[in-house]
N, C-alpha and C. Protein backbone atom coordinates (compact mmCIF):
# COMPACT_ATOMS: atom_id res chain seq x y z
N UNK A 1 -6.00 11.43 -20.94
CA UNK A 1 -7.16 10.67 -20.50
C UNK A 1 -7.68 11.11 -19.13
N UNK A 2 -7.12 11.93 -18.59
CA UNK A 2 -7.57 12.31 -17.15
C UNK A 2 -8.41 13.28 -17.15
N UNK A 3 -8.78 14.28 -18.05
CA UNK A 3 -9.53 15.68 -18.15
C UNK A 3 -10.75 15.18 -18.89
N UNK A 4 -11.04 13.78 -19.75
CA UNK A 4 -12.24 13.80 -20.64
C UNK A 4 -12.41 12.78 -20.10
N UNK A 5 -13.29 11.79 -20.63
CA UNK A 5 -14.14 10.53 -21.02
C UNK A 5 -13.08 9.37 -21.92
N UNK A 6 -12.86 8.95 -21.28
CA UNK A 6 -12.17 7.98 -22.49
C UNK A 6 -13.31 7.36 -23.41
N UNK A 7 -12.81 7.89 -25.08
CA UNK A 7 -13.46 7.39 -25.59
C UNK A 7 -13.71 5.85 -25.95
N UNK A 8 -12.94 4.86 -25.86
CA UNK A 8 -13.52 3.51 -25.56
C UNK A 8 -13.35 2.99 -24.78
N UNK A 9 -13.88 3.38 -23.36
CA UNK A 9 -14.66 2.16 -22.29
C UNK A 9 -15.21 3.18 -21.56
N UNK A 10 -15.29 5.02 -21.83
CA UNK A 10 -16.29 6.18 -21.75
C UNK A 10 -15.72 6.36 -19.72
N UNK A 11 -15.14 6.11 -19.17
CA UNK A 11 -14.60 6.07 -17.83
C UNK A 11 -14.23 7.59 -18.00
N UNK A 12 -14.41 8.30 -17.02
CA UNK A 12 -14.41 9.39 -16.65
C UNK A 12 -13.14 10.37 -15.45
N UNK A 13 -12.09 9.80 -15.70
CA UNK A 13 -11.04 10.06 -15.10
C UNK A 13 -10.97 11.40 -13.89
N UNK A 14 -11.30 12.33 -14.17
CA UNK A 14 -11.97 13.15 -13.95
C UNK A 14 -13.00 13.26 -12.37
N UNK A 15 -13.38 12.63 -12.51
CA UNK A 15 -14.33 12.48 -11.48
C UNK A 15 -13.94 11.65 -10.18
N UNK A 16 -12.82 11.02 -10.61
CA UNK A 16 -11.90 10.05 -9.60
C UNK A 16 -11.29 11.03 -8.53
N UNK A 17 -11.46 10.95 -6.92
CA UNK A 17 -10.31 11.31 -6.10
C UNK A 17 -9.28 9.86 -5.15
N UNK A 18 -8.53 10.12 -4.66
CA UNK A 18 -8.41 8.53 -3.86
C UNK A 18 -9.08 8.42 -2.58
N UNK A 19 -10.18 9.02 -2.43
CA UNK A 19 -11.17 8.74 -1.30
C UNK A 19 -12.38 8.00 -2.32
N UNK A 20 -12.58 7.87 -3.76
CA UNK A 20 -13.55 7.11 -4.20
C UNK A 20 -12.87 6.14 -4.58
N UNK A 21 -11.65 6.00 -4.86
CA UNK A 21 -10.70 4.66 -5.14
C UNK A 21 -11.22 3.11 -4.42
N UNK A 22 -11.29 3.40 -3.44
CA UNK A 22 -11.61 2.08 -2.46
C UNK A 22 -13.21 1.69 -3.47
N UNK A 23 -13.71 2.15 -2.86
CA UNK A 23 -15.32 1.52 -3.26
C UNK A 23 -15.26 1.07 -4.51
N UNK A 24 -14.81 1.77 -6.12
CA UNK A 24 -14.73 1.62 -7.13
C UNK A 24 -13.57 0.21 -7.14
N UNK A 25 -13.07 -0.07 -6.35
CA UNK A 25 -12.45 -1.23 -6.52
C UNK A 25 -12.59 -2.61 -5.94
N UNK A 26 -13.25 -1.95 -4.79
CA UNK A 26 -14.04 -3.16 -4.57
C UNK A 26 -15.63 -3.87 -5.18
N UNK A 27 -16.49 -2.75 -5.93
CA UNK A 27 -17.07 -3.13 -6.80
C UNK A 27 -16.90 -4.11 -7.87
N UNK A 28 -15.51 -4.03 -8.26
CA UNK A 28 -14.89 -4.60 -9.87
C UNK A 28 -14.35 -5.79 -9.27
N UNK A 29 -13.80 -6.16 -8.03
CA UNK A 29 -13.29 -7.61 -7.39
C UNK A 29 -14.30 -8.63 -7.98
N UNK A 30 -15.84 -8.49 -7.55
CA UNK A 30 -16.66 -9.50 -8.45
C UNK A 30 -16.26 -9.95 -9.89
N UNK A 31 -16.49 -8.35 -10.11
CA UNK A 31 -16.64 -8.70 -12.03
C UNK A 31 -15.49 -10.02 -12.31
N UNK A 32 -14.20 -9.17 -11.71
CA UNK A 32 -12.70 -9.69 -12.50
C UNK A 32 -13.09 -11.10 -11.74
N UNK A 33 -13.41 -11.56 -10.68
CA UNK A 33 -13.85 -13.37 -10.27
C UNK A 33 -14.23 -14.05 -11.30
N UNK A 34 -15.40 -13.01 -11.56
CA UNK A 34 -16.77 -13.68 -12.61
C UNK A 34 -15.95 -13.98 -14.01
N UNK A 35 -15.10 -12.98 -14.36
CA UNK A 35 -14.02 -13.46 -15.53
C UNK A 35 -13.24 -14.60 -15.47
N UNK A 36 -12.51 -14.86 -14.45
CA UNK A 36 -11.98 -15.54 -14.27
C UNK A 36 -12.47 -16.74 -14.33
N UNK A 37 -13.55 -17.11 -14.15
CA UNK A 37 -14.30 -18.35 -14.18
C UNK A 37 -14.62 -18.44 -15.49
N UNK A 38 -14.79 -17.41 -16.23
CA UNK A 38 -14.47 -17.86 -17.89
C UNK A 38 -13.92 -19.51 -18.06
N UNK A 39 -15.12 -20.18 -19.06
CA UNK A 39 -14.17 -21.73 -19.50
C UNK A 39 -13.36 -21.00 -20.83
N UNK A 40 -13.78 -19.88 -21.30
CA UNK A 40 -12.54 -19.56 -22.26
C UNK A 40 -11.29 -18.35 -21.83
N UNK A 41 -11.25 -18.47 -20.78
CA UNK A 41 -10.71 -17.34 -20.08
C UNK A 41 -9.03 -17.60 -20.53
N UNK A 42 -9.01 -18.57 -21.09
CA UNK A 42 -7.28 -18.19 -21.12
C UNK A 42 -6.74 -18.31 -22.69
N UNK A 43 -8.02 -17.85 -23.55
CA UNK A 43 -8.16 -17.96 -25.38
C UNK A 43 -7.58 -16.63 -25.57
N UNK A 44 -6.88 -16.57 -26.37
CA UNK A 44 -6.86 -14.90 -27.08
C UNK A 44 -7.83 -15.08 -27.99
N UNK A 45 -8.31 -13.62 -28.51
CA UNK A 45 -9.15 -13.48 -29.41
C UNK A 45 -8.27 -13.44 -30.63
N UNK A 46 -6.97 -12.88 -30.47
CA UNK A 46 -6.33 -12.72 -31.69
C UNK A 46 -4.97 -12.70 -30.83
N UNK A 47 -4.12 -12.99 -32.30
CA UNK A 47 -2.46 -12.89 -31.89
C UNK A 47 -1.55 -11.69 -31.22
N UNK A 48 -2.49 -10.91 -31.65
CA UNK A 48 -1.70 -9.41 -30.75
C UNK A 48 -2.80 -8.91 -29.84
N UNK A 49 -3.95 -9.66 -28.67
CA UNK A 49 -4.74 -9.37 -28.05
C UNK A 49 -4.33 -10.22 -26.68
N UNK A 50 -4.04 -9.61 -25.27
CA UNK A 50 -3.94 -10.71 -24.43
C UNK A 50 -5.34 -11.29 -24.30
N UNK A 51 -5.53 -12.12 -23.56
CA UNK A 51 -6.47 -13.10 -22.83
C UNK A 51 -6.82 -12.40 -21.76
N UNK A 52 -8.48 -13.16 -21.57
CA UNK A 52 -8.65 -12.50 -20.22
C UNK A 52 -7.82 -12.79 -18.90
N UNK A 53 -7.45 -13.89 -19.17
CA UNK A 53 -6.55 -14.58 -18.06
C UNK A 53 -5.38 -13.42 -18.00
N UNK A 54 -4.60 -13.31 -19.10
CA UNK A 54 -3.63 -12.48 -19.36
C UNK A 54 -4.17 -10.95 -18.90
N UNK A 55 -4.98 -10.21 -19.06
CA UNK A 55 -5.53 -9.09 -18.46
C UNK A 55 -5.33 -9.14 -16.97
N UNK A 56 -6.60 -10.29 -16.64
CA UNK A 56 -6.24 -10.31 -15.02
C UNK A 56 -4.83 -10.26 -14.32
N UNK A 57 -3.78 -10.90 -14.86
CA UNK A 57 -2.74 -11.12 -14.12
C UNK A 57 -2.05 -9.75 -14.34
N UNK A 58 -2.29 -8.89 -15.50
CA UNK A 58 -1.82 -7.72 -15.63
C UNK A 58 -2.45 -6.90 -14.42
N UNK A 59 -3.91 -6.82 -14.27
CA UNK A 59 -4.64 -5.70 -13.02
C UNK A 59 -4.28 -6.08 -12.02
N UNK A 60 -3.98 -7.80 -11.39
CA UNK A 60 -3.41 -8.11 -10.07
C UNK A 60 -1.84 -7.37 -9.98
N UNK A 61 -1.17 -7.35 -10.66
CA UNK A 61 0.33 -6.40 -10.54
C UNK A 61 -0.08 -5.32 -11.10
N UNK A 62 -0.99 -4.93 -11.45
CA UNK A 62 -1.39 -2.99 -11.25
C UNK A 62 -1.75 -2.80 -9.97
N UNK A 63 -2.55 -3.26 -9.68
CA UNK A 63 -3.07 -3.46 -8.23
C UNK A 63 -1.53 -2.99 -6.93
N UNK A 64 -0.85 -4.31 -7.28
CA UNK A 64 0.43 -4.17 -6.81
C UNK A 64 1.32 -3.01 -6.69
N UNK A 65 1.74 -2.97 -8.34
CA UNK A 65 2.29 -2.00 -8.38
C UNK A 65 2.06 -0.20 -7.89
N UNK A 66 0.82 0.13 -7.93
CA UNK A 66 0.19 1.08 -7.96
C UNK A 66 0.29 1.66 -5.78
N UNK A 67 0.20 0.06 -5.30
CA UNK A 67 0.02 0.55 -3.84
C UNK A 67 1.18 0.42 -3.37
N UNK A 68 2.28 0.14 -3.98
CA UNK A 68 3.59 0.12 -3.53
C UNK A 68 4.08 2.03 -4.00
N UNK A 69 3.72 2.50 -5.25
CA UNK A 69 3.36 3.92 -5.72
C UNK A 69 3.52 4.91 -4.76
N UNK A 70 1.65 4.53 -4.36
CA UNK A 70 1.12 5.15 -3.80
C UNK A 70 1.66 5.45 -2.01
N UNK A 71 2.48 3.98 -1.73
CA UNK A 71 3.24 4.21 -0.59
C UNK A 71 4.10 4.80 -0.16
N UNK A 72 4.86 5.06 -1.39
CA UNK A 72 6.40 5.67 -1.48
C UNK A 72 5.96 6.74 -1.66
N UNK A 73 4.88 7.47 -2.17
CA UNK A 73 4.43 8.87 -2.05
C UNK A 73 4.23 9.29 -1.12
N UNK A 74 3.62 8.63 -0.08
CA UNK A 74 2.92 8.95 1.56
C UNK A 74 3.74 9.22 1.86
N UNK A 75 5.19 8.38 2.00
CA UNK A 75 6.30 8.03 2.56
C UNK A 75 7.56 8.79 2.77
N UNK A 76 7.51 9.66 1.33
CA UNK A 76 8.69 10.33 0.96
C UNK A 76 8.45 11.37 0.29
N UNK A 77 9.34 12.61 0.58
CA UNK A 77 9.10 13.36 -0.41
C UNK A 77 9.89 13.06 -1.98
N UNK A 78 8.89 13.89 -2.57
CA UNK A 78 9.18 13.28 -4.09
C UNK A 78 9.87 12.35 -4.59
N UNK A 79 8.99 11.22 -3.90
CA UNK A 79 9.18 9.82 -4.82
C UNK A 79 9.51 9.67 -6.07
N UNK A 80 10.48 8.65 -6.36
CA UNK A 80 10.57 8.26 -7.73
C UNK A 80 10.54 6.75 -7.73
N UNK A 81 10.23 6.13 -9.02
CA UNK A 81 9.71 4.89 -9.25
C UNK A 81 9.93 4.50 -10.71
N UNK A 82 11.06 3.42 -10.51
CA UNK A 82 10.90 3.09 -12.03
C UNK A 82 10.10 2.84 -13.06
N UNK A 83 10.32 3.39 -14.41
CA UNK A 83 9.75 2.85 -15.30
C UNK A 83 9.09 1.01 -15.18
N UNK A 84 7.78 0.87 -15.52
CA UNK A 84 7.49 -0.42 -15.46
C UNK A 84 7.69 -1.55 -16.97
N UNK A 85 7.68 -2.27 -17.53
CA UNK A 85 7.49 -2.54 -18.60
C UNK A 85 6.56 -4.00 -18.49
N UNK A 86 5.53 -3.59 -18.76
CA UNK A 86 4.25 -4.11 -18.41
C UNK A 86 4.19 -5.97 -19.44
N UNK A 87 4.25 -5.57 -20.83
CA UNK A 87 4.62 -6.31 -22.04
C UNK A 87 6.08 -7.83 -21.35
N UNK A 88 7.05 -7.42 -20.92
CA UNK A 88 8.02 -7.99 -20.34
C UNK A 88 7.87 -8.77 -19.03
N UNK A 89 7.07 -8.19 -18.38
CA UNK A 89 6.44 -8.97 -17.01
C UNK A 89 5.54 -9.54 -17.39
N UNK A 90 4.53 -9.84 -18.69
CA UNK A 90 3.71 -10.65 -18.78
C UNK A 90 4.53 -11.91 -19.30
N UNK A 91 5.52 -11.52 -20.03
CA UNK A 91 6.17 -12.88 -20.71
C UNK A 91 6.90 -13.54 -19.51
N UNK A 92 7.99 -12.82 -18.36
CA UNK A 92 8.25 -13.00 -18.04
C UNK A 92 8.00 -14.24 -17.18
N UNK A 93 6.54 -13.47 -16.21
CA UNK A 93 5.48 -14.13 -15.83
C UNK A 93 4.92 -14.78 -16.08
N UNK A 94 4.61 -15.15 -17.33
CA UNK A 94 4.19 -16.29 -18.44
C UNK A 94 2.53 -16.38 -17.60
N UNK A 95 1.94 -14.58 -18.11
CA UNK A 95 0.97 -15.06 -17.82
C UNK A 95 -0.13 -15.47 -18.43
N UNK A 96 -0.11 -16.10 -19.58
CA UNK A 96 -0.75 -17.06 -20.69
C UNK A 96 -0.88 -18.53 -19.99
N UNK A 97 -0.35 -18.91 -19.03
CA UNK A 97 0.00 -20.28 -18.62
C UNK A 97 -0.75 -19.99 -16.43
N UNK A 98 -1.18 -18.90 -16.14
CA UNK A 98 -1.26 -18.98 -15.21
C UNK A 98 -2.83 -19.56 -14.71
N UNK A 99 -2.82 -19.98 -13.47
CA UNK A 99 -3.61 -20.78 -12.71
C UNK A 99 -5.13 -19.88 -12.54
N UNK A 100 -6.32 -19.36 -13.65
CA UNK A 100 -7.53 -18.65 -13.00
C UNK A 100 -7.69 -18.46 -11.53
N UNK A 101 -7.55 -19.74 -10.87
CA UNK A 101 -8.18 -19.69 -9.70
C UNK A 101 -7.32 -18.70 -8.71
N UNK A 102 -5.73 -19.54 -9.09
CA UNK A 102 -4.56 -18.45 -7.95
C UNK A 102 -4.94 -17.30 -8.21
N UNK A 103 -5.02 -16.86 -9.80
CA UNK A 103 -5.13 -15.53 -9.63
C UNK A 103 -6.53 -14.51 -9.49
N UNK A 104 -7.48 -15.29 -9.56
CA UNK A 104 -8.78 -14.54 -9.04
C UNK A 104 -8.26 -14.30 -7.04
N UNK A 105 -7.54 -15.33 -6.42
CA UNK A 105 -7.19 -15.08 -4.94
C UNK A 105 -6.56 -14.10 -5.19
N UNK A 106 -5.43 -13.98 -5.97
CA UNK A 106 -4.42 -12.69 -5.66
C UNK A 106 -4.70 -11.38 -6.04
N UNK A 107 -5.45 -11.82 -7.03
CA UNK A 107 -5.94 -10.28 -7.95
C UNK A 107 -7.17 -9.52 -6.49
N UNK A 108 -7.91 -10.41 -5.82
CA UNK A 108 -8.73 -10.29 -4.86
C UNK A 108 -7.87 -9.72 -3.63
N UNK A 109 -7.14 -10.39 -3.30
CA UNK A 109 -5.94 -9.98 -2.16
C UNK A 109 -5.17 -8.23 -2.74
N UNK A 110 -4.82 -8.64 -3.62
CA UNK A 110 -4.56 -7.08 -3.70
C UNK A 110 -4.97 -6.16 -4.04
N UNK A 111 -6.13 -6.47 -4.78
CA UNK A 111 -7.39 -4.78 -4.85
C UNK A 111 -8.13 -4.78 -3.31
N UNK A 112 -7.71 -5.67 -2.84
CA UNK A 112 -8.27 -5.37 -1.34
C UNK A 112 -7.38 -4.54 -0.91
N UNK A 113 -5.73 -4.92 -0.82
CA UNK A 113 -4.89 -4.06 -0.03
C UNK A 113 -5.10 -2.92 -0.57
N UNK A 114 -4.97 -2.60 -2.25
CA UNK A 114 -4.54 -0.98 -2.57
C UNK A 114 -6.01 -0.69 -2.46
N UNK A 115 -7.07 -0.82 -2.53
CA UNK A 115 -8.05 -0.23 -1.83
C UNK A 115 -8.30 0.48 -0.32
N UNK A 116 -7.47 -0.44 0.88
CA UNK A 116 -7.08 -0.34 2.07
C UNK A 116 -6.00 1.18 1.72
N UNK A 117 -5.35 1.09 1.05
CA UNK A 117 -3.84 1.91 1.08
C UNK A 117 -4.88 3.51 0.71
N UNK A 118 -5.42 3.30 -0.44
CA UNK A 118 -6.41 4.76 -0.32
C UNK A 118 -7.08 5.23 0.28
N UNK A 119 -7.62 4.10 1.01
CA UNK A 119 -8.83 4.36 2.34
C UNK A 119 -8.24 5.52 2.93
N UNK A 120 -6.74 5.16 3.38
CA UNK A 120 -5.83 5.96 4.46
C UNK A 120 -5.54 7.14 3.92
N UNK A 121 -5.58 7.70 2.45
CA UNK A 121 -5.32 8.61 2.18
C UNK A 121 -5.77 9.99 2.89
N UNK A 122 -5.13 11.28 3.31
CA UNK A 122 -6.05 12.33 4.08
C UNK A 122 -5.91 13.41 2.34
N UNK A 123 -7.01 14.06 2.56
CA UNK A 123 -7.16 14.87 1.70
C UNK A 123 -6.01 16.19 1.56
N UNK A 124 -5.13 16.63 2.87
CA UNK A 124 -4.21 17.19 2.64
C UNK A 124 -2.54 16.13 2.02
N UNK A 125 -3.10 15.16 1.33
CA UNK A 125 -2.04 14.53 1.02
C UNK A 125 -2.30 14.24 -0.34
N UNK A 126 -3.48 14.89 -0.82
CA UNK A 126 -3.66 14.31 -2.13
C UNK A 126 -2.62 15.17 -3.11
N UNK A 127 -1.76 16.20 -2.96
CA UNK A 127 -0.75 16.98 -3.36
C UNK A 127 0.40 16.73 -3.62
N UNK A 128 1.11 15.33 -2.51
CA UNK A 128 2.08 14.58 -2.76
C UNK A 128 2.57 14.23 -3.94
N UNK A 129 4.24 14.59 -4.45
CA UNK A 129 4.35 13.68 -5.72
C UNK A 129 4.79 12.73 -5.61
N UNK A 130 5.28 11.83 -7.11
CA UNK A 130 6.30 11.27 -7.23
C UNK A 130 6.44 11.43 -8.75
N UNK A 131 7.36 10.76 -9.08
CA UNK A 131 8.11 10.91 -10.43
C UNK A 131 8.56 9.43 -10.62
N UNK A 132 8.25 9.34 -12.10
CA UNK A 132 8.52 8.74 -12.71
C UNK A 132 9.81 8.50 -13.71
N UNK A 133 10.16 7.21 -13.85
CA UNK A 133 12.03 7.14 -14.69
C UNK A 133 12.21 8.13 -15.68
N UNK A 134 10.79 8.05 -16.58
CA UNK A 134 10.62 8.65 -17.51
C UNK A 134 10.13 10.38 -17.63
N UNK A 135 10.21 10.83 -16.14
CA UNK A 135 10.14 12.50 -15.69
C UNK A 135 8.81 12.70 -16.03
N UNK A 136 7.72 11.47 -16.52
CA UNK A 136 6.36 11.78 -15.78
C UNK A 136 6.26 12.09 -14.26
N UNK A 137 5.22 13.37 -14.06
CA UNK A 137 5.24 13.87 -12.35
C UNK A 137 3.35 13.27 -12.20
N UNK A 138 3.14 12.41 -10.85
CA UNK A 138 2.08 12.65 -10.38
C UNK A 138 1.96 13.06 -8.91
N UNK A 139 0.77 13.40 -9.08
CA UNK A 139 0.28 13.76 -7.49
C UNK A 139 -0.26 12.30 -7.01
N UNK A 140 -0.58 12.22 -5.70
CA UNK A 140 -1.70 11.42 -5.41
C UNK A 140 -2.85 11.49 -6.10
N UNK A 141 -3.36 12.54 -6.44
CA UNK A 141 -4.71 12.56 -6.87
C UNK A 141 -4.24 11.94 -8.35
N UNK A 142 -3.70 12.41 -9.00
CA UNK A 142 -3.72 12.24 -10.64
C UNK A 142 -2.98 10.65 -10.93
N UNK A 143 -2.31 10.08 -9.76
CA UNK A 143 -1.93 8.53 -9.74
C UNK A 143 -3.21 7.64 -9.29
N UNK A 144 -4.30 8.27 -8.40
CA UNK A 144 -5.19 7.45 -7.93
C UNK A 144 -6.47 7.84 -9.47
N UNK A 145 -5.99 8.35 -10.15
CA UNK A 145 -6.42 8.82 -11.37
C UNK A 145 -6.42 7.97 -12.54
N UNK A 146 -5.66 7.95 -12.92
CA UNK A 146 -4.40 7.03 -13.61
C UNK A 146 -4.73 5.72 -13.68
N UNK A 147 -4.60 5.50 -12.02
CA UNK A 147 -4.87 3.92 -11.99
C UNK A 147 -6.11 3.69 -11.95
N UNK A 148 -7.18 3.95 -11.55
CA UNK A 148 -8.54 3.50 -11.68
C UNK A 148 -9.02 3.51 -13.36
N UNK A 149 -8.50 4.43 -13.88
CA UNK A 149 -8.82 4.15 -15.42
C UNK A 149 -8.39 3.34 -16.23
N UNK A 150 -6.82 2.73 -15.99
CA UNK A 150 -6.35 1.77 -16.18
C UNK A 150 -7.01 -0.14 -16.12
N UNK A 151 -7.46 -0.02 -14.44
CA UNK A 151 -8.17 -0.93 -14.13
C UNK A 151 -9.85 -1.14 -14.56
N UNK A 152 -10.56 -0.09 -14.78
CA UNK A 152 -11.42 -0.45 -15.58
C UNK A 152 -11.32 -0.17 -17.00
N UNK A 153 -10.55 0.50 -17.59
CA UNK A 153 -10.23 0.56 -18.55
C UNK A 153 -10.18 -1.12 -19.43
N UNK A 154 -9.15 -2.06 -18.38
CA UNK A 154 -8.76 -3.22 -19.06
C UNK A 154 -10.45 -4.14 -18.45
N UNK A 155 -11.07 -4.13 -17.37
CA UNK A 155 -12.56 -4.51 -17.43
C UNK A 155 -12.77 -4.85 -18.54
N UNK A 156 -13.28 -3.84 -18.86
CA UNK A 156 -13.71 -3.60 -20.24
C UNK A 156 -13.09 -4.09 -21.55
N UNK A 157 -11.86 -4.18 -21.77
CA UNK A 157 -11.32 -4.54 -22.68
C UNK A 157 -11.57 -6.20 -22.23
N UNK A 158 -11.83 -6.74 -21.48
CA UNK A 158 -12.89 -8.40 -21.10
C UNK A 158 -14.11 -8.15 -21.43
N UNK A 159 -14.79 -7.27 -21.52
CA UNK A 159 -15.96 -7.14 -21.37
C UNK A 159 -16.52 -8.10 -20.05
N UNK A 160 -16.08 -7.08 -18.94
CA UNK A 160 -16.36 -7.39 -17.85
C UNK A 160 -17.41 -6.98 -17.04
């Protein structure tokens, strides 16, 4: 998904560096609000579909997860970072049952920070790796990649 267009939600992976990260994420802070205020925001459409509620609380710990990532990359040489299991932290989290409002604040609070965390990025650092449990390798660039397609990726899957 990083070399083409994703074909459903057409996001352009590609065209992402983490010096456009910030802006592109603070653009989408509205949208994901404006979801959140959904009066059906916490319906699934179907039994194997999360909720938008359930989406959001997933992009607020992408958000998270991604600038904690992206830190340990700055930070260290060749970072590694566990496997996440995304499915398990939602149950865990029980985020079918969570509060819209908390999480339009938090989801807001932290696309602010990892927006902040790319700001700082210098272009001789976009080379940095880390590694993943699973011996996926990214750079900075191809993680600030990654994640922006992710995050509008799931937009969209709200039709946000």
């Amino acid at each position: 998904m990083l070399s083409r267009p994703c074909p459903e939600c057409s996001f352009d992976a590609s065209t992402v560096t983490p010096s456009t990260v910030p802006g592109s994420v603070s653009n989408m802070l509205p949208r994901w609000r404006a979801v959140l205020r959904r009066p059906a925001v916490a319906e699934r459409p179907d039994e194997d579909t999360w909720s938008a509620l359930e989406y959001a609380c997933h992009v607020r710990d992408v958000f998270a997860l991604f600038d904690q990532r992206l830190n340990l990359m700055l930070d260290s040489e060749d970072a590694r970072f566990d496997n996440w299991d995304q499915d398990r932290t939602a149950v865990e989290n029980d985020y079918a049952s969570a509060d819209p409002a908390v999480v339009s604040a938090e989801l807001t609070a932290e696309g602010e920070q990892i927006a902040a965390s790319f700001a700082g990025v210098r272009e001789s650092e976009w080379g940095r790796t880390g590694l993943r449990g699973n011996g996926s390798e990214f750079t900075v660039l191809s993680l600030s990649q990654y994640f922006l397609h992710d995050v509008v990726h799931h937009l969209h899957d709200v039709d946000g």
